[in-house]
N, C-alpha and C. Protein backbone atom coordinates (compact mmCIF):
# COMPACT_ATOMS: atom_id res chain seq x y z
N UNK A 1 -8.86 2.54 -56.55
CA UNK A 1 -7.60 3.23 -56.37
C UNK A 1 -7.69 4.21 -55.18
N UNK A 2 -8.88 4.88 -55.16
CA UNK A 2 -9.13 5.74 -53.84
C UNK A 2 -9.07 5.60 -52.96
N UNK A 3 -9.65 3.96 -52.75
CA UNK A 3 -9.96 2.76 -51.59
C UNK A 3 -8.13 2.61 -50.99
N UNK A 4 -7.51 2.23 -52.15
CA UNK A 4 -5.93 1.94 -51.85
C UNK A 4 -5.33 3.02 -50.82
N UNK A 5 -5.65 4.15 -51.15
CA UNK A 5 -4.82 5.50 -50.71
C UNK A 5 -5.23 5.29 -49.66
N UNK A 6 -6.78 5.66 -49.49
CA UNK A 6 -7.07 5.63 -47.98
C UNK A 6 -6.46 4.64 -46.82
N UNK A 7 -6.86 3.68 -47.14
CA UNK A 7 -6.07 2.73 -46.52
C UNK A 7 -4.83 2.66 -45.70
N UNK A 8 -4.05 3.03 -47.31
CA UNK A 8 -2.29 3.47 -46.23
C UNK A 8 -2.54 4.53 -45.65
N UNK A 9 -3.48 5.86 -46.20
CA UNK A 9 -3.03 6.73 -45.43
C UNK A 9 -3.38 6.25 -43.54
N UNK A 10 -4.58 5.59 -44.07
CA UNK A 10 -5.13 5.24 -42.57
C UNK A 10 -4.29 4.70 -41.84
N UNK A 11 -3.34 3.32 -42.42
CA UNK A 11 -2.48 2.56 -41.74
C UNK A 11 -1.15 2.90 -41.51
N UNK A 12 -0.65 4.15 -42.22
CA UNK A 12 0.72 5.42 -41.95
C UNK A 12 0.02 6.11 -40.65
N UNK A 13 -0.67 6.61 -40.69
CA UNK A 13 -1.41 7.19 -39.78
C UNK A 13 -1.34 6.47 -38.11
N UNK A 14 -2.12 5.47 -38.38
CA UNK A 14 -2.01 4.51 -36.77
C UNK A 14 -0.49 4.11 -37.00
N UNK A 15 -0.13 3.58 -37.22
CA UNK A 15 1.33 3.34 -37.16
C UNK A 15 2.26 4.89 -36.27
N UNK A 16 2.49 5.80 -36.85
CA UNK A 16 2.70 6.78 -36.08
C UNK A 16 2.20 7.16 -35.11
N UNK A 17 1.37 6.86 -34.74
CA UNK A 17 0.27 7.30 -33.51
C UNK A 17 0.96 6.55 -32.76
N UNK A 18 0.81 4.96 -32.74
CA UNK A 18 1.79 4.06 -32.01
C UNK A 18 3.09 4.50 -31.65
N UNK A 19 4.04 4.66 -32.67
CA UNK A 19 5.38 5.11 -32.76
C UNK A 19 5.68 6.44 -31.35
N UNK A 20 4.59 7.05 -32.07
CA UNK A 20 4.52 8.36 -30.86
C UNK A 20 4.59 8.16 -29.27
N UNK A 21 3.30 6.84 -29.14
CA UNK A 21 3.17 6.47 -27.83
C UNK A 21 4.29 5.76 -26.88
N UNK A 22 5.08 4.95 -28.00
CA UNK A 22 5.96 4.14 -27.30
C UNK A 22 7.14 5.01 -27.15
N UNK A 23 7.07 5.89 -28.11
CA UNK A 23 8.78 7.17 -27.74
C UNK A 23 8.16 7.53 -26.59
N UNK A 24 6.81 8.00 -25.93
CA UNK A 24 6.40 9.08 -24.87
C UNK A 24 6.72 7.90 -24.13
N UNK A 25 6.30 6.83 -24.12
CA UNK A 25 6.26 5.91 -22.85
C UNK A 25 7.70 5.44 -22.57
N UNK A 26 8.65 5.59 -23.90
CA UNK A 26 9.86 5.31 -22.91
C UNK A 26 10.91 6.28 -22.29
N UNK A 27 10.37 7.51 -22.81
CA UNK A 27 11.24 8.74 -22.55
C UNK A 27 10.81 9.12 -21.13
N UNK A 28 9.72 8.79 -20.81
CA UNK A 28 8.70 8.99 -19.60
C UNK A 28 9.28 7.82 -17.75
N UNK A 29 10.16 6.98 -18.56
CA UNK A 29 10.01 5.36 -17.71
C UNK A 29 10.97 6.06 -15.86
N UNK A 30 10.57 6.07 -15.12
CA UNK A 30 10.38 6.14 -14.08
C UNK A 30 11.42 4.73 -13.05
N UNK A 31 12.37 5.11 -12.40
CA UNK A 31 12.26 4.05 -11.46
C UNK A 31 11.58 3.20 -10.43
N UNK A 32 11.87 2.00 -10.55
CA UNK A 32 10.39 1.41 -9.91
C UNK A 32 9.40 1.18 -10.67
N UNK A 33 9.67 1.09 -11.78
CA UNK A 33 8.22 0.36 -13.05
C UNK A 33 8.63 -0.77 -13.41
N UNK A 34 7.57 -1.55 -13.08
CA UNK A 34 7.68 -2.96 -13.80
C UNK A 34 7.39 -2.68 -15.44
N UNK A 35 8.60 -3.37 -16.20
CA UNK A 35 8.45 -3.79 -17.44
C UNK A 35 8.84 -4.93 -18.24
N UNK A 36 8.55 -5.15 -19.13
CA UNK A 36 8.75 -6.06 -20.11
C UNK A 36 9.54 -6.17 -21.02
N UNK A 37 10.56 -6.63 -21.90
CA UNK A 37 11.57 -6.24 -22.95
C UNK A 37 10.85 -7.18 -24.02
N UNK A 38 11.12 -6.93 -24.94
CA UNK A 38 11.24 -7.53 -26.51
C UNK A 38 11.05 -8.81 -26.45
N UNK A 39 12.30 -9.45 -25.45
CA UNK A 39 12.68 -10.57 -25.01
C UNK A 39 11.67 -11.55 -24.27
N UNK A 40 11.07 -10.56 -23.50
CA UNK A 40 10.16 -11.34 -22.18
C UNK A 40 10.48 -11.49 -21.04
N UNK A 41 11.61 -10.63 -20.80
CA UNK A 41 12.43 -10.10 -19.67
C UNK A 41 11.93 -9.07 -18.91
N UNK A 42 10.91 -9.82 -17.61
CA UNK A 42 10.46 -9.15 -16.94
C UNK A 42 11.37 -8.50 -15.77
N UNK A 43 11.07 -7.15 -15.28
CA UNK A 43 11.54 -6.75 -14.27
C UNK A 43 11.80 -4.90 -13.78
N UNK A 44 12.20 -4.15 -12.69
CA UNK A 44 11.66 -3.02 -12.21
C UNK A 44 12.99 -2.48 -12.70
N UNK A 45 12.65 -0.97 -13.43
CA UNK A 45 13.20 -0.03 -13.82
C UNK A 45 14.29 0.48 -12.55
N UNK A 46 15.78 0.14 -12.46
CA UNK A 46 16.71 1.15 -11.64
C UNK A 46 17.05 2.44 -11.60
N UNK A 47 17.38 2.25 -13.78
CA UNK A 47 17.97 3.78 -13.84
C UNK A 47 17.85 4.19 -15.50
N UNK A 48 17.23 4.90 -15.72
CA UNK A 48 16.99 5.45 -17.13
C UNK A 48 18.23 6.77 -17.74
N UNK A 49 18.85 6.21 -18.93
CA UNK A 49 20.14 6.96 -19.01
C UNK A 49 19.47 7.25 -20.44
N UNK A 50 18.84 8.65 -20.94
CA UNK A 50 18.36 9.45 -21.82
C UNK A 50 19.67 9.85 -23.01
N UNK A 51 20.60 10.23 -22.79
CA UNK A 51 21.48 10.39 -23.24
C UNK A 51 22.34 9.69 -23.96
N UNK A 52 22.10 8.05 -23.81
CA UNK A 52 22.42 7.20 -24.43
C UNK A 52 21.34 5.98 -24.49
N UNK A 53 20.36 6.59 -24.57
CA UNK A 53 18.86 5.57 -24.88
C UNK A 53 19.42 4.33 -24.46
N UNK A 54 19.85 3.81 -23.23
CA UNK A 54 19.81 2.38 -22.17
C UNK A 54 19.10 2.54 -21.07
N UNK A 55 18.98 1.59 -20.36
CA UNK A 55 17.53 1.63 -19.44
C UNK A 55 18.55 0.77 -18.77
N UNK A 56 18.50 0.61 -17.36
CA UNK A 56 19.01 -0.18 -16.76
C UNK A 56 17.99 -1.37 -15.60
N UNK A 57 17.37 -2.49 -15.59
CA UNK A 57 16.53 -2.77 -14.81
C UNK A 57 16.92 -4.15 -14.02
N UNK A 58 16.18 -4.51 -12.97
CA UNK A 58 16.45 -5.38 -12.05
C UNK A 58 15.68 -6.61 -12.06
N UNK A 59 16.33 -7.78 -12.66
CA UNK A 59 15.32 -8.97 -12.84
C UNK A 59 15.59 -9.87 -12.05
N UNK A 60 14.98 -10.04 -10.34
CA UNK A 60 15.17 -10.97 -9.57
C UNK A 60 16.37 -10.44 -9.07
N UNK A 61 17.22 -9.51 -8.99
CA UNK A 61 18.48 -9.91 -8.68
C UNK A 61 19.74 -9.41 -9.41
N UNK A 62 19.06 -9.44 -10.77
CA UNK A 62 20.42 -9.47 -11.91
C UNK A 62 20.33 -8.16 -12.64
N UNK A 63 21.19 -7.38 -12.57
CA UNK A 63 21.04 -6.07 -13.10
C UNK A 63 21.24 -6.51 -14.94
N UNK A 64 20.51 -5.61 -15.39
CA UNK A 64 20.55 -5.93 -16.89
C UNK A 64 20.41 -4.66 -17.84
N UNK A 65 21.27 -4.29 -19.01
CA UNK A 65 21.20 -2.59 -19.16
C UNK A 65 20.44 -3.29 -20.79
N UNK A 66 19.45 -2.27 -21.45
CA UNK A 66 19.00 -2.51 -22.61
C UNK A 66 19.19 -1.26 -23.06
N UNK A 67 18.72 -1.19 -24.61
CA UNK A 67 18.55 -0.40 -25.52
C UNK A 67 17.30 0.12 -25.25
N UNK A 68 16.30 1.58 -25.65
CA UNK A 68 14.84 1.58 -25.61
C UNK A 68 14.25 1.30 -26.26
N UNK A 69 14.91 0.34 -27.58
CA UNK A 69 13.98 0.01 -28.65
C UNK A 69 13.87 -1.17 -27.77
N UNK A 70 14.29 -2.39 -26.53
CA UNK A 70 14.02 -2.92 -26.21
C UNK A 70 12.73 -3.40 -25.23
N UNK A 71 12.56 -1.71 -25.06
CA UNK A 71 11.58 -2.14 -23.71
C UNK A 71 10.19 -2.57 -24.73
N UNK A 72 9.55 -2.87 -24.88
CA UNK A 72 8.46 -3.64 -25.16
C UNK A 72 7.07 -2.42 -24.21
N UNK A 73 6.32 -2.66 -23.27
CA UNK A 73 5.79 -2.02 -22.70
C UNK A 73 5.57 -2.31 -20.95
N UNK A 74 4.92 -1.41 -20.16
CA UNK A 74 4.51 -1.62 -18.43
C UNK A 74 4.12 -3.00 -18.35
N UNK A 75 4.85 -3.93 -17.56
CA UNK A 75 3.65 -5.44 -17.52
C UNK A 75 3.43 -4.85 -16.20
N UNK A 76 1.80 -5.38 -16.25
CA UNK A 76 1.09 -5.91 -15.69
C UNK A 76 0.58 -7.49 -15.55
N UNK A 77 0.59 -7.86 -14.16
CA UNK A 77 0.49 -8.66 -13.80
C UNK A 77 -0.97 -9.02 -13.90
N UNK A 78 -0.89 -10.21 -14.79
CA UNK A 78 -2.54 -10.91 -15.25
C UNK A 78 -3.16 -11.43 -13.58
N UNK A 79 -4.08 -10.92 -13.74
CA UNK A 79 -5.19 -11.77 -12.60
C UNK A 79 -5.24 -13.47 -12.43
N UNK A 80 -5.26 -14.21 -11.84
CA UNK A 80 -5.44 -15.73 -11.63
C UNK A 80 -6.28 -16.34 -11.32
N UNK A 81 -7.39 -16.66 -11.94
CA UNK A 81 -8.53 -17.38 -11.06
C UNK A 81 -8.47 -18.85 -11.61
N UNK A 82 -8.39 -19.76 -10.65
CA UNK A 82 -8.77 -20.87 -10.42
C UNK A 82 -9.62 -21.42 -11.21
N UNK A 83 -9.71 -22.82 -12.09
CA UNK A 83 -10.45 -23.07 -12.48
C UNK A 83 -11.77 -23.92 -11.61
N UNK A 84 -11.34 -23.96 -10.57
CA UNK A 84 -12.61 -24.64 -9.69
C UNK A 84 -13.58 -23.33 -9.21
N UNK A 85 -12.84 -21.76 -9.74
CA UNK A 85 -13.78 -20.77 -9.22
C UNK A 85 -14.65 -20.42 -10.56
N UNK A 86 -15.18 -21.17 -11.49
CA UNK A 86 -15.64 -20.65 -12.92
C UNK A 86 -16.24 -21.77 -13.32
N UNK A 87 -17.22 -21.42 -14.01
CA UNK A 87 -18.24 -23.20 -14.34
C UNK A 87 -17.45 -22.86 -15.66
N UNK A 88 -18.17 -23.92 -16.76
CA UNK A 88 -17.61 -24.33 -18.08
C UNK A 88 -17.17 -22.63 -19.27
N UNK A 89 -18.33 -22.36 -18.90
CA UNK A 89 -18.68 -20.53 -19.40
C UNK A 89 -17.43 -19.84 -19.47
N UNK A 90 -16.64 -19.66 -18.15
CA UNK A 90 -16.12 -19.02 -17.35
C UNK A 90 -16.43 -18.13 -16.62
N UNK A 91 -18.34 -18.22 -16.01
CA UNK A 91 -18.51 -17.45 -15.25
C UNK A 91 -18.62 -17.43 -13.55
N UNK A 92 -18.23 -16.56 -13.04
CA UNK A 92 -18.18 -17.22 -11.28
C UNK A 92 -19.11 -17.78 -10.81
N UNK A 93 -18.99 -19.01 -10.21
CA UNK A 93 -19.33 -19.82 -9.43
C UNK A 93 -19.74 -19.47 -8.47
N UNK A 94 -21.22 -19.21 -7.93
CA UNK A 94 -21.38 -18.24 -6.35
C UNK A 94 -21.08 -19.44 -5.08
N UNK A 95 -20.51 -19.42 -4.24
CA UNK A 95 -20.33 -20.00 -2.96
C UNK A 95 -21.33 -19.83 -1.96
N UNK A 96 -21.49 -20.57 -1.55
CA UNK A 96 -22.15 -20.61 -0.12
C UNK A 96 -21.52 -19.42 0.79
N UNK A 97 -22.19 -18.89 1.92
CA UNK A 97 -21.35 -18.27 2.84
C UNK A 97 -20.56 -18.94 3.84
N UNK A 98 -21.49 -20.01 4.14
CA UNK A 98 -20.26 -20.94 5.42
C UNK A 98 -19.62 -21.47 4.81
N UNK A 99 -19.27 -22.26 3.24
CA UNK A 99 -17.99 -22.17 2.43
C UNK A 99 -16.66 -20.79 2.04
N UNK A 100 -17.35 -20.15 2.09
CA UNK A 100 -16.42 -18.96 2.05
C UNK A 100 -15.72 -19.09 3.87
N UNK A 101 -16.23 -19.01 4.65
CA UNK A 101 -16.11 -18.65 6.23
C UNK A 101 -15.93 -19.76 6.68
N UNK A 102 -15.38 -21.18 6.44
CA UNK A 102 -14.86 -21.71 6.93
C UNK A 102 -14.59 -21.87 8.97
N UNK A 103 -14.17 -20.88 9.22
CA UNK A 103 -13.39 -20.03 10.31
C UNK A 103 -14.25 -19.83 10.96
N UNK A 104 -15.29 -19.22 10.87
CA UNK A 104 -16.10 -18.69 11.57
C UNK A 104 -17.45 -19.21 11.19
N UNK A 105 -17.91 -20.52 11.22
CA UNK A 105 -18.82 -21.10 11.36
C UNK A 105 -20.07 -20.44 12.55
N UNK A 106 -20.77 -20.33 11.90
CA UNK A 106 -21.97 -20.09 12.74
C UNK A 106 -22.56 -21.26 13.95
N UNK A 107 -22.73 -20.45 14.94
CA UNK A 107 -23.26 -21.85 16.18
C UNK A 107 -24.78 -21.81 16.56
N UNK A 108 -25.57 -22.20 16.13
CA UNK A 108 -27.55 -22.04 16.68
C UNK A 108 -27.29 -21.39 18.21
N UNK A 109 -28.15 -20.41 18.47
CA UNK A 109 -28.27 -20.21 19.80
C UNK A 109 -28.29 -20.85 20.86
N UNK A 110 -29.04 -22.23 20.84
CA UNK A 110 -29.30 -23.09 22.14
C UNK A 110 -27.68 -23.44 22.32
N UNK A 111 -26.69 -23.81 21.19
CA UNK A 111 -25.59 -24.57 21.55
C UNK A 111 -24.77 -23.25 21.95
N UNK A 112 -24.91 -22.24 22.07
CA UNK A 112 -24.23 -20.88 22.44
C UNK A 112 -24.59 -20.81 23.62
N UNK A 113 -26.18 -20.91 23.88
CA UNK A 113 -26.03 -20.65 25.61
C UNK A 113 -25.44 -21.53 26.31
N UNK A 114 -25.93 -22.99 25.83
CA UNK A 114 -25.70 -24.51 26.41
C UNK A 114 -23.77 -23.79 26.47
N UNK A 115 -23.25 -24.02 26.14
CA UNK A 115 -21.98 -24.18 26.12
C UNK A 115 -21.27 -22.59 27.21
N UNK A 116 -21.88 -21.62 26.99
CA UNK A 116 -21.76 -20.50 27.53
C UNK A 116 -21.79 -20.73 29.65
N UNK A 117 -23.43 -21.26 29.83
CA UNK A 117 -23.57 -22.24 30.71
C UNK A 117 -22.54 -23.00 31.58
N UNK A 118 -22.09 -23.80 30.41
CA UNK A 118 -21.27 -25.10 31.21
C UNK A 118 -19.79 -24.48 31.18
N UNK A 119 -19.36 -23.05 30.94
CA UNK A 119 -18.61 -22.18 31.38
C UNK A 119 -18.76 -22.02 32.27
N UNK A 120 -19.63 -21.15 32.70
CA UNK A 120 -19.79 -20.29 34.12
C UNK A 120 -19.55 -21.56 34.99
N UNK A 121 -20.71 -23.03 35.12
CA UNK A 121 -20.06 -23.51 35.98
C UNK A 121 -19.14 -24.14 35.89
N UNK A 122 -18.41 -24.10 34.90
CA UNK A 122 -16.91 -24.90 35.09
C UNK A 122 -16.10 -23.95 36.17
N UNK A 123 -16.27 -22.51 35.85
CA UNK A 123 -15.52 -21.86 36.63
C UNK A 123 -15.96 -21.20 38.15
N UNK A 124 -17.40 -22.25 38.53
CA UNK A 124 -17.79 -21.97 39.94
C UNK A 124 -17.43 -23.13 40.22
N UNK A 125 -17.36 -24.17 39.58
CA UNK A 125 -17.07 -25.89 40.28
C UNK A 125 -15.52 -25.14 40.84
N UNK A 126 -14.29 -24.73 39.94
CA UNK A 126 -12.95 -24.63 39.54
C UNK A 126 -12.76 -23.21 41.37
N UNK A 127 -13.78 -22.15 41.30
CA UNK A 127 -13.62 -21.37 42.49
C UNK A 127 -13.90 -21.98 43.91
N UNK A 128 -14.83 -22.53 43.53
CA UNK A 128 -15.65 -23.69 44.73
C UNK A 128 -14.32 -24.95 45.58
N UNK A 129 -13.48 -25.37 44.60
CA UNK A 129 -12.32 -26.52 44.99
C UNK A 129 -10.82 -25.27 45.62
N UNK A 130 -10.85 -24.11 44.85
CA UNK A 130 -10.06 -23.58 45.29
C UNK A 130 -10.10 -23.13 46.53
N UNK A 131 -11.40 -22.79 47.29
CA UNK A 131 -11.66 -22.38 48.41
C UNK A 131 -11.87 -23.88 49.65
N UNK A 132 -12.32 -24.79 48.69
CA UNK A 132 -12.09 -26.15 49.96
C UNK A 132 -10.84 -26.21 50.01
N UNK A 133 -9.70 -26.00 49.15
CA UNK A 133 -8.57 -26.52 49.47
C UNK A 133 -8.05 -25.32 50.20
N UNK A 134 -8.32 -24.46 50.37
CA UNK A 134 -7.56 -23.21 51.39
C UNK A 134 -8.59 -23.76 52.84
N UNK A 135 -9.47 -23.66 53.10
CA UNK A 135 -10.06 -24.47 54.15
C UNK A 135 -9.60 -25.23 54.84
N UNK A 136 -8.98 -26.65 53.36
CA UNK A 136 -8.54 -27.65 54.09
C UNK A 136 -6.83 -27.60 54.85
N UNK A 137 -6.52 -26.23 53.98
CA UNK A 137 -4.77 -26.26 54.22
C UNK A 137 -4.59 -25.64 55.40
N UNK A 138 -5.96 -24.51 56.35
CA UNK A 138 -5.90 -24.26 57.22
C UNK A 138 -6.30 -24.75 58.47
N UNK A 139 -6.74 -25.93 58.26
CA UNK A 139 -7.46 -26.44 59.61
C UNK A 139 -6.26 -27.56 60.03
N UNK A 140 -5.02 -28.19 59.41
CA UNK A 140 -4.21 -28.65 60.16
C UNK A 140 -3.48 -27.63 60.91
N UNK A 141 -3.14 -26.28 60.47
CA UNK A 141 -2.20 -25.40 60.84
C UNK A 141 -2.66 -25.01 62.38
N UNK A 142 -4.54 -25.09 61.79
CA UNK A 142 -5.05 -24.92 63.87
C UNK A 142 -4.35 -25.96 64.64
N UNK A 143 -4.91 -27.39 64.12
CA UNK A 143 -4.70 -28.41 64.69
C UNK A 143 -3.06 -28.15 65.55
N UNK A 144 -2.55 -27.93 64.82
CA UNK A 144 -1.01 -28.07 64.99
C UNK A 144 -0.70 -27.31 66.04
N UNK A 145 -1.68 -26.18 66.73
CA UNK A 145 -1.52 -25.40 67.70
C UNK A 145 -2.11 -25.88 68.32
């Protein structure tokens, strides 16, 4: 029988504790909070009207006014991971680094200079033709005198 009492008192007890939290959390609600309704009607707080316990919020677009026994609580938006990022467990999968970096593949040194190299002279062959052809564009203009 002792066992009984305790019990409810315990479960009167958390019950109000709750009760408490959700009056503070909706008397508290802020424009610009994402929330949740009863419903599953997600969307951001416009305008909180205290005076007649309605909440007014914005879902996508569509203005929508509730009661505050409606709001439910803050959603937060669940995290998403991929199931190709998690073995069977669900624990992460480590990647390679040149899988992660894609983009920026690493190049061995020799093919860095080699290629660095056949820069420079691309652009002494490329200075080298520009100067025969001014050469060549001036020696008719003598001629011509």
């Amino acid at each position: 029988m002792v066992a009984m009492i305790g019990m409810m008192w315990w479960q009167s007890r958390k019950a109000k504790q709750q009760q408490a939290e959700r009056q503070d959390f909706r008397a508290n609600l802020q424009p610009g909070t994402e929330i949740i309704t009863i419903g599953g009607v997600i969307g951001k707080v416009v305008s909180v009207d205290v005076q007649y316990e309605e909440i007014v919020i914005d879902s996508e677009g569509s203005l929508m006014r509730f009661s505050f026994n409606a709001i439910s609580k803050e959603y937060v938006r669940p995290a998403y991971i991929s199931d190709d990022e998690v073995d069977e467990n669900g624990n992460p999968i480590e990647q390679d680094p040149i899988e992660q970096n894609d983009d920026e593949a690493q190049v061995p040194m020799d093919q860095a200079l080699e290629s660095a190299e056949n820069t420079v002279e691309t652009t002494e062959t490329v200075e080298a033709e520009v100067v025969d052809t001014e050469v060549a564009d001036e020696q008719p203009q003598e001629a011509a005198k």
